[in-house]
Protein backbone atom coordinates (compact mmCIF):
# COMPACT_ATOMS: atom_id res chain seq x y z
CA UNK A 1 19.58 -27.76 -29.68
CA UNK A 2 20.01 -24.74 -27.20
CA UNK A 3 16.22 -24.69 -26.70
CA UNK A 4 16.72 -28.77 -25.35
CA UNK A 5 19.46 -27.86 -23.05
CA UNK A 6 17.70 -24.80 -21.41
CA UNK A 7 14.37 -27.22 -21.02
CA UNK A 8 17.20 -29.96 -19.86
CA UNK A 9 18.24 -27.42 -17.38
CA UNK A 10 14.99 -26.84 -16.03
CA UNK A 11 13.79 -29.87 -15.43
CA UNK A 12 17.36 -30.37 -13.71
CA UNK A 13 16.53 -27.71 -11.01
CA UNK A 14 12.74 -28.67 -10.69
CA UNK A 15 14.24 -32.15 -9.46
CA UNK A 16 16.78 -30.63 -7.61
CA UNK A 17 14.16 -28.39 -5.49
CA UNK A 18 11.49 -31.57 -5.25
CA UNK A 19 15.02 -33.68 -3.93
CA UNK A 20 15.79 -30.96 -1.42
CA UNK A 21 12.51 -30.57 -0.19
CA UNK A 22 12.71 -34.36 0.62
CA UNK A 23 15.74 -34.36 1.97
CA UNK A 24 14.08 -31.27 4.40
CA UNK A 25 11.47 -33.62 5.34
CA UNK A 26 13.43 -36.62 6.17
CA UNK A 27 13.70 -35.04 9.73
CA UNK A 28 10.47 -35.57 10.20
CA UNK A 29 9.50 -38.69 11.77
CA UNK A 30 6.37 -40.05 9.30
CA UNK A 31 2.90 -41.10 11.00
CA UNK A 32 2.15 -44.55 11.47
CA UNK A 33 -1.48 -45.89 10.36
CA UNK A 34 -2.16 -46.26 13.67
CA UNK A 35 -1.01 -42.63 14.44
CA UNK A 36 -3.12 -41.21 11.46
CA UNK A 37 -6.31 -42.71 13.18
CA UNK A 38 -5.56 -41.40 16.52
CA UNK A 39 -4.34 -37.95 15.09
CA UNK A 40 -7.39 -37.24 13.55
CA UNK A 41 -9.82 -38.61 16.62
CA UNK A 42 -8.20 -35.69 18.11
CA UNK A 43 -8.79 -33.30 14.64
CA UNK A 44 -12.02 -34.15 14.91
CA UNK A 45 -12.56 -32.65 18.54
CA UNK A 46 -10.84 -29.46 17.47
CA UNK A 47 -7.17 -30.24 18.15
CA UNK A 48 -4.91 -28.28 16.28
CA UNK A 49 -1.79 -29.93 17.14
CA UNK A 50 -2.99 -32.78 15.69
CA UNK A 51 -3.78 -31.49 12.60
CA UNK A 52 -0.47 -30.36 12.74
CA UNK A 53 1.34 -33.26 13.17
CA UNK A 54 -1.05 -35.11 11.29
CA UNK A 55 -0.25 -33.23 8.46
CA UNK A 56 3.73 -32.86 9.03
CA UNK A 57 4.13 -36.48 9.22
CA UNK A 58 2.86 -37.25 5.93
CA UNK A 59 3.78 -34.64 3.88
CA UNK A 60 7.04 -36.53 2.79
CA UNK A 61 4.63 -39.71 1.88
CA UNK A 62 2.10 -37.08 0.06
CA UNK A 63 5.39 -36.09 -2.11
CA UNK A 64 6.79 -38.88 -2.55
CA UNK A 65 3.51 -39.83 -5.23
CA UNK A 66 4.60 -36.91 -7.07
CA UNK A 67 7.89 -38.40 -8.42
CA UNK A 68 6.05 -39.79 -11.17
CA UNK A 69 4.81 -36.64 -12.61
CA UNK A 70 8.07 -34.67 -12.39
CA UNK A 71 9.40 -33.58 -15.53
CA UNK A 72 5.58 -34.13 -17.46
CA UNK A 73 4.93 -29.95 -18.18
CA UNK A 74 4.04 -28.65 -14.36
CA UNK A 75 6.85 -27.27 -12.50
CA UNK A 76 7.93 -29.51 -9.70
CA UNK A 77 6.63 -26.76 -6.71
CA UNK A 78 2.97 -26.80 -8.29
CA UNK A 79 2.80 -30.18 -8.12
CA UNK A 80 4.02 -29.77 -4.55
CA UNK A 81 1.64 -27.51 -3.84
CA UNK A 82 -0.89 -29.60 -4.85
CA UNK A 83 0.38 -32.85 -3.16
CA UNK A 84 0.38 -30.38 0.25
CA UNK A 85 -3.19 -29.04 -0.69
CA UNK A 86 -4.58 -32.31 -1.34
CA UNK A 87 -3.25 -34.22 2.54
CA UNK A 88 -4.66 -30.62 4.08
CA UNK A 89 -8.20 -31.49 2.50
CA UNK A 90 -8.06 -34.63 3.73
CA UNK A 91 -6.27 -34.39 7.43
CA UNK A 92 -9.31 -31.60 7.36
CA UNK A 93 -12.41 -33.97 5.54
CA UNK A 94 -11.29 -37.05 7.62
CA UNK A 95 -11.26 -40.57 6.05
CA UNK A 96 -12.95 -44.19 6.99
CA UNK A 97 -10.35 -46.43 4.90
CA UNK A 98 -6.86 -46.46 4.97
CA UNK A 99 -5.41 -43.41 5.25
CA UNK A 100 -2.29 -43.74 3.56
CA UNK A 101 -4.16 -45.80 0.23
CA UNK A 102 -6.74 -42.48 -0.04
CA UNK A 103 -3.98 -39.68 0.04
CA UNK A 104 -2.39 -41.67 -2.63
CA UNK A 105 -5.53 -42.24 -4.20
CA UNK A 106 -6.57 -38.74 -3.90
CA UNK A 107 -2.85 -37.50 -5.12
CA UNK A 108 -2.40 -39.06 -8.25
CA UNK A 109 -5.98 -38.01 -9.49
CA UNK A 110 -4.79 -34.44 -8.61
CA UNK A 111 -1.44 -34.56 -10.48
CA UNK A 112 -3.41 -35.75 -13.74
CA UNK A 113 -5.58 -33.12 -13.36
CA UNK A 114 -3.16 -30.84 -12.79
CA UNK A 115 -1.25 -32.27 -16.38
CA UNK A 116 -4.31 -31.88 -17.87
CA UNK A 117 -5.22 -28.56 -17.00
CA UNK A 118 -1.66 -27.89 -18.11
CA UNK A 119 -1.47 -29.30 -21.56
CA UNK A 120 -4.83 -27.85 -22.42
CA UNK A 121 -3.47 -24.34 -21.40
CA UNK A 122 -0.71 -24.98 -23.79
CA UNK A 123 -2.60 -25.99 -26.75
CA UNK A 124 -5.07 -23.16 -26.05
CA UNK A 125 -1.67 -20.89 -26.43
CA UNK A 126 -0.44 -22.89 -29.27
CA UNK A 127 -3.71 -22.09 -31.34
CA UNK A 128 -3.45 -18.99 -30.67
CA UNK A 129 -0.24 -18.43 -31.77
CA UNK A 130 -1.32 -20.06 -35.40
CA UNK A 131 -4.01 -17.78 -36.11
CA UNK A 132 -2.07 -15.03 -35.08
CA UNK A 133 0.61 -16.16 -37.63
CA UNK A 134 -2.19 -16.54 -40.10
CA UNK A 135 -3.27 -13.05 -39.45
CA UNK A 136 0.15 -11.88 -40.07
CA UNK A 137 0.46 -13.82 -43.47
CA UNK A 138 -2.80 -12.70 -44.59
CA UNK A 139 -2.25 -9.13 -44.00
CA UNK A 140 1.20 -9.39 -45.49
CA UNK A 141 -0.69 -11.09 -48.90
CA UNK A 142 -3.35 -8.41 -48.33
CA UNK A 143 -1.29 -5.38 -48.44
CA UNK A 144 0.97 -6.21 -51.42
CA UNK A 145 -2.68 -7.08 -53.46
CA UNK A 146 -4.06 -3.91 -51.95
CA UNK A 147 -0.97 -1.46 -52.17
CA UNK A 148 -1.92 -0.98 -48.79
CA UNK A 149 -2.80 -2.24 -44.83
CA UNK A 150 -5.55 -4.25 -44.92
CA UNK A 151 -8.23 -3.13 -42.34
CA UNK A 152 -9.70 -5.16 -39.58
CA UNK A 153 -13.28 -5.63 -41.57
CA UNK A 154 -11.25 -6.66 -44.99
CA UNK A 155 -8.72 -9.43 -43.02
CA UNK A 156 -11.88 -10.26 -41.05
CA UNK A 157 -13.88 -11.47 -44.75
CA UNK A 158 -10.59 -13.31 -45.72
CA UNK A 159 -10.24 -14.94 -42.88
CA UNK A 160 -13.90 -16.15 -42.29
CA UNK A 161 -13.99 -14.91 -38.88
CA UNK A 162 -15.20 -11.60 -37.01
CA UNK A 163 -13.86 -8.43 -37.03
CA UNK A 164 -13.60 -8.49 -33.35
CA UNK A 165 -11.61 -11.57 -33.62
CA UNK A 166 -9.28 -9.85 -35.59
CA UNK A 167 -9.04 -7.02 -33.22
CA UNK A 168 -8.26 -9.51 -30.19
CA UNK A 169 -5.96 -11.21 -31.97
CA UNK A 170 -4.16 -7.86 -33.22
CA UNK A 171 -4.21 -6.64 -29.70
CA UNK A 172 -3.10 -9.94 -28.33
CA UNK A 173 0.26 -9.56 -30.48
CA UNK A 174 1.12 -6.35 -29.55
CA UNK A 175 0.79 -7.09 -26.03
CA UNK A 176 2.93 -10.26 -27.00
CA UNK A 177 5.42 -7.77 -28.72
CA UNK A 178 5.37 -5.17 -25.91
CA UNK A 179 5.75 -8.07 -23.02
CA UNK A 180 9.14 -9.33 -25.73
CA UNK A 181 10.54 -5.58 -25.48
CA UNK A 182 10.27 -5.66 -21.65
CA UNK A 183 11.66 -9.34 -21.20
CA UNK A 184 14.72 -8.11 -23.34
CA UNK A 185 14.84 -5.11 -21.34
CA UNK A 186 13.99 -2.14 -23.76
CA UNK A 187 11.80 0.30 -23.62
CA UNK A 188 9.87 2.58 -26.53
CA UNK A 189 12.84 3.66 -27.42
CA UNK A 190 15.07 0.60 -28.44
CA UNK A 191 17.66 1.45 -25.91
CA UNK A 192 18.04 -0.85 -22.76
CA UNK A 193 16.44 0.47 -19.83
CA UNK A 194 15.20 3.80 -21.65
């Protein structure tokens, strides 16, 4: 239950920033289709004002496609940053249609790439974390058959993969281990800040 109110919690302040970063940009008068055109006529000859203002006034409609994704596994200022990333390509690329339907258009297929690329990065962490737990549970079964530690070559044959598998996946633990010890703030010696 703790776990769902800390998650709770930040989701909370990823839609507070995203709402105060709107609320920033609300002073910004937004670019009328019209404007868009004109603005980047001017882009187009080198103008960096334009691109500038071109940019500024419609960054609040660039964000405001994000609102949909918030709260789906990618902190709210990634998917800013992405949103911001995406209307610079374009203000810098230049369009023929509407301006406002392709920076939607070219938003959204961002932000589910950007979901994607997150979930994919957490199951690639989530299978790692299960064969390092069945590392651990073989060695554990190992060394009370064995009287002893299993070694890398004898947990390798059990568990049908290499022995340099079982190295990386030994040395990915400890650095797990070691990276716990310094997130709880102790050092080698089990004493905080020692």
């Amino acid at each position: 239950m703790t776990e769902k109110v800390r998650a709770g919690s930040a989701a909370d302040r990823h839609e507070d920033i995203f709402e105060m970063y709107m609320r920033d940009l609300a002073a910004i008068a937004p670019c009328t289709e019209e404007e868009n055109t004109a603005l980047f006529a001017r882009v187009r000859k080198g103008d960096p004002a334009a691109r500038t203002r071109l940019i500024e006034g419609n960054l609040k409609k660039a964000l405001s496609h994000i609102r949909d994704y918030l709260g789906r596994g990618v902190p709210a200022p990634d998917l800013i940053q992405e949103a911001s990333l995406e209307l610079m390509m374009l203000a810098d690329e230049g369009f023929d249609e509407s301006f406002d339907e392709l920076l939607e258009s070219r938003i959204r297929v961002r932000m589910d790439e950007v979901i994607r690329e997150q979930e994919a990065a957490g199951n690639v962490a989530q299978e790692m974390l299960a064969r390092i737990n069945r590392l651990q549970e073989v060695s554990a079964v190992m060394a009370e058959e064995l009287g002893r530690e299993a070694t890398p070559a004898e947990l390798a044959g059990r568990m049908q993969i290499t022995e340099d598998e079982v190295r990386e996946l030994m040395k990915t633990a400890l650095n797990a281990l070691n990276m716990a010890e310094i997130g709880n703030g102790f050092g080698g010696s089990g004493e905080p800040g020692v």
